[in-house]
N, C-alpha and C. Protein backbone atom coordinates (compact mmCIF):
# COMPACT_ATOMS: atom_id res chain seq x y z
N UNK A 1 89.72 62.81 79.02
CA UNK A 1 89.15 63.65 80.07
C UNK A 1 87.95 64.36 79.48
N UNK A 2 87.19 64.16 80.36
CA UNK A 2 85.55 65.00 79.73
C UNK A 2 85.27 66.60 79.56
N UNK A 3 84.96 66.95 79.46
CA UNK A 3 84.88 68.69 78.71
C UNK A 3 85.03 69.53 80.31
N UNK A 4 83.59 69.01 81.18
CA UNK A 4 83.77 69.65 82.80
C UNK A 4 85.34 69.41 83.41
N UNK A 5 86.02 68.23 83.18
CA UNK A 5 86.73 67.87 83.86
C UNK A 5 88.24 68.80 83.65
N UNK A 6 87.82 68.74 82.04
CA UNK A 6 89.02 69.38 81.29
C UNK A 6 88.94 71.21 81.62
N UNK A 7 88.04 71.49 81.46
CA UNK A 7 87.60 73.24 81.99
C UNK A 7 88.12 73.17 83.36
N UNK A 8 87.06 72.11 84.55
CA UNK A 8 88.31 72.52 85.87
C UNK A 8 89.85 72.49 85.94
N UNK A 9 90.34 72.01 85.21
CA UNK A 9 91.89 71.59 84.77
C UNK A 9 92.46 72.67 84.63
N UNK A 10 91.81 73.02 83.64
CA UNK A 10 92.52 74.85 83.39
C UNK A 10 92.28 75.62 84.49
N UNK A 11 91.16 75.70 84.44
CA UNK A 11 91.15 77.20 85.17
C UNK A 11 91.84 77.29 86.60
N UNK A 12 92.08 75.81 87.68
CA UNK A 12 92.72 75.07 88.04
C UNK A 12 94.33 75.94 88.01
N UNK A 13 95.04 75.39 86.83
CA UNK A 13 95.92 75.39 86.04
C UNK A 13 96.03 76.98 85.92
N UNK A 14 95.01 77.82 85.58
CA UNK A 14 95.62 79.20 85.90
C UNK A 14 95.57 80.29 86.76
N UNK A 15 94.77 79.57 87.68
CA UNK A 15 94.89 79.95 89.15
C UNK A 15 96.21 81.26 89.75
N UNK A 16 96.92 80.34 89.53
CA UNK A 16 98.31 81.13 89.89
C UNK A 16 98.46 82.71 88.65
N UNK A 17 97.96 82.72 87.95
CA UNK A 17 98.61 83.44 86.90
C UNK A 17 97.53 84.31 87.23
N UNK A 18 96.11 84.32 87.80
CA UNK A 18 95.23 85.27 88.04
C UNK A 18 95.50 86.01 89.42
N UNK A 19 95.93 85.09 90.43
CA UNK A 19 96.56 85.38 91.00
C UNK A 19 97.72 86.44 91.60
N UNK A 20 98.76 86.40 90.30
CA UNK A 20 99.29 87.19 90.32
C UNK A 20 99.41 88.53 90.00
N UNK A 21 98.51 88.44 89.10
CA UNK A 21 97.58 89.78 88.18
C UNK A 21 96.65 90.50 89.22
N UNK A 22 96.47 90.04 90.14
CA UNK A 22 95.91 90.48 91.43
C UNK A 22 94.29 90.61 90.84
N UNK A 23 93.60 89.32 90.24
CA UNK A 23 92.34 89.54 89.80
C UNK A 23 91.55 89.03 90.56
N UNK A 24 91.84 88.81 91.75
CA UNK A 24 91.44 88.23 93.37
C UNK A 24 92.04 87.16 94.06
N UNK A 25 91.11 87.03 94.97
CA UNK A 25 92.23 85.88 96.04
C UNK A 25 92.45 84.52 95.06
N UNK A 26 93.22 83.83 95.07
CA UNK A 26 93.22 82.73 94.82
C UNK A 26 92.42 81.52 95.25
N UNK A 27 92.04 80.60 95.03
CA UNK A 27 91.10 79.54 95.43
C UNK A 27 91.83 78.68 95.80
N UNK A 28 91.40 78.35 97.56
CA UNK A 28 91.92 77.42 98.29
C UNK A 28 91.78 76.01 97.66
N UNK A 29 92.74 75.20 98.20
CA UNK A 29 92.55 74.14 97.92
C UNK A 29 91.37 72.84 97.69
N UNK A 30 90.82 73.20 99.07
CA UNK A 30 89.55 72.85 98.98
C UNK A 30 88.36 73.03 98.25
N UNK A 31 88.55 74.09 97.70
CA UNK A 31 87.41 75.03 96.70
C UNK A 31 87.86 73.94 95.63
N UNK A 32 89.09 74.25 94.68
CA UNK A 32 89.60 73.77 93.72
C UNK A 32 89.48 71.73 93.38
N UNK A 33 89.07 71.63 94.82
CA UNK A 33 89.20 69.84 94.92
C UNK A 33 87.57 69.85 94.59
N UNK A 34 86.53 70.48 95.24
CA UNK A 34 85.29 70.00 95.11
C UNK A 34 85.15 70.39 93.21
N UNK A 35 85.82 71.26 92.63
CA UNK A 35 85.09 71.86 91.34
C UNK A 35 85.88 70.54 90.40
N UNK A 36 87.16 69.81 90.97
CA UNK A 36 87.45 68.76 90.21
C UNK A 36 86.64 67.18 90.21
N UNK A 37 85.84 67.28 91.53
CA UNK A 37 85.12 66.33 91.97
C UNK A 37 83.77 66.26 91.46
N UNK A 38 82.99 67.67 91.36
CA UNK A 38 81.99 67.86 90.71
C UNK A 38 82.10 67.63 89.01
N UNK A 39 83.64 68.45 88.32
CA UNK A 39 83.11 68.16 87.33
C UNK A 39 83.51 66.25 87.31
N UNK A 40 84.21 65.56 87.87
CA UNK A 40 84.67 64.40 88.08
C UNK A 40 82.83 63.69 87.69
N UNK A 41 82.21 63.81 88.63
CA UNK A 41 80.77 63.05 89.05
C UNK A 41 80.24 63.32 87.79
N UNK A 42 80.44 64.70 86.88
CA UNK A 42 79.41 64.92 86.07
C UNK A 42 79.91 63.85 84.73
N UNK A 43 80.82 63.98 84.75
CA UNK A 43 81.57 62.74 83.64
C UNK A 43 80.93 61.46 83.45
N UNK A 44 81.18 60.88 84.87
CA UNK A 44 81.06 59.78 85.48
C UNK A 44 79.43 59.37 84.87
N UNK A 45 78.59 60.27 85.38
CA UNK A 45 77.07 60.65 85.30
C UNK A 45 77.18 60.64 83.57
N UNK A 46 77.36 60.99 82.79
CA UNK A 46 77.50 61.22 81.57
C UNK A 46 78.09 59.96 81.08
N UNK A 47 79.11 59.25 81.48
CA UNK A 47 79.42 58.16 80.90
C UNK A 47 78.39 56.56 81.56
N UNK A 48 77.85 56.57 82.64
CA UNK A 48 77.04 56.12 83.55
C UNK A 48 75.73 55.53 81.94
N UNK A 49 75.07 57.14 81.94
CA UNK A 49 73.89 57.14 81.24
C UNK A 49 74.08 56.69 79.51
N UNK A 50 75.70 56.76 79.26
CA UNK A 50 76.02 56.59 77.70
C UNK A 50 75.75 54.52 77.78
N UNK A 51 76.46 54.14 78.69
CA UNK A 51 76.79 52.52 79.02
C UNK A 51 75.32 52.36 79.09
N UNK A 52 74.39 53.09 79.92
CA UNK A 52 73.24 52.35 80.05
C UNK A 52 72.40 52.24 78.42
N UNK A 53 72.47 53.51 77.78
CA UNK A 53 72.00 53.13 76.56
C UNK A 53 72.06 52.51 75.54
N UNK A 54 73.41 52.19 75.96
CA UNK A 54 74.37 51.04 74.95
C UNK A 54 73.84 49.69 75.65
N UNK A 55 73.53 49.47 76.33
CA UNK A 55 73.09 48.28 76.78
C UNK A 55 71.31 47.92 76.86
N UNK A 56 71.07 49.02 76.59
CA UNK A 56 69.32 49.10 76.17
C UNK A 56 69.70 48.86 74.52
N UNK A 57 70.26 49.20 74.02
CA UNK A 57 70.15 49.11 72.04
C UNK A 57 70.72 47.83 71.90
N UNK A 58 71.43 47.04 72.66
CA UNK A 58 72.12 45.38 72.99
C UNK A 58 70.84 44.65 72.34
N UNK A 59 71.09 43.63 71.53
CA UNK A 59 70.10 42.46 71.65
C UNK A 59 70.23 41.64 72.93
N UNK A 60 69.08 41.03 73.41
CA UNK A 60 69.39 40.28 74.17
C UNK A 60 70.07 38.85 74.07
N UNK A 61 70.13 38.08 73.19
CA UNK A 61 70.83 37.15 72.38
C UNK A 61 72.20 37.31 72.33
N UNK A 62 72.75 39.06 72.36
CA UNK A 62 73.98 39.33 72.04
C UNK A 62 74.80 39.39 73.19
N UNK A 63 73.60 39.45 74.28
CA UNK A 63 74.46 39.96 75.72
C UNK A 63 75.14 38.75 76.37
N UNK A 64 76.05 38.81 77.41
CA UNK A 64 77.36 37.93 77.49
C UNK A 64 76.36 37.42 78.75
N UNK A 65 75.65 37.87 79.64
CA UNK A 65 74.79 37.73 81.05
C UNK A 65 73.60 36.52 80.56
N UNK A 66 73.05 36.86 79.47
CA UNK A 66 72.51 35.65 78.97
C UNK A 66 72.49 34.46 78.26
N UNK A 67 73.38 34.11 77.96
CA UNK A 67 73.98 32.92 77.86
C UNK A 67 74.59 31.63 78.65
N UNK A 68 74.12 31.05 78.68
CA UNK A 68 74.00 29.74 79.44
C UNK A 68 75.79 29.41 79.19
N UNK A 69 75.96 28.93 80.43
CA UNK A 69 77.58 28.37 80.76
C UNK A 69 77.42 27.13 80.15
């Protein structure tokens, strides 16, 4: 799990315990789904741009797409 993904997790995760401490309202569900989705995309986006560079530093000789069947 990626660093954003893992931070919404927690804080997520201690929701209830702030909650109870009365350190404000709790965060609806919906709130809590977009901040797992956002950090979700930013991952995604982050692993997206890692694959693409790994495939720019590829020889072309080495790649599996160019090679004749």
């Amino acid at each position: 799990m990626g660093q954003a993904a893992q931070a919404a997790h927690d804080r997520a995760g201690q929701e209830p315990a702030a909650a109870a401490q009365g350190d404000g309202a709790p965060k609806g569900l919906l709130q809590q789904m977009e901040e797992l989705m956002a950090a979700l995309n930013a991952d995604l986006s982050r692993l997206d741009a890692d694959l693409q560079a790994a495939t720019d530093r590829t020889p072309e000789s080495e790649r599996p797409s160019s090679r004749p069947s």
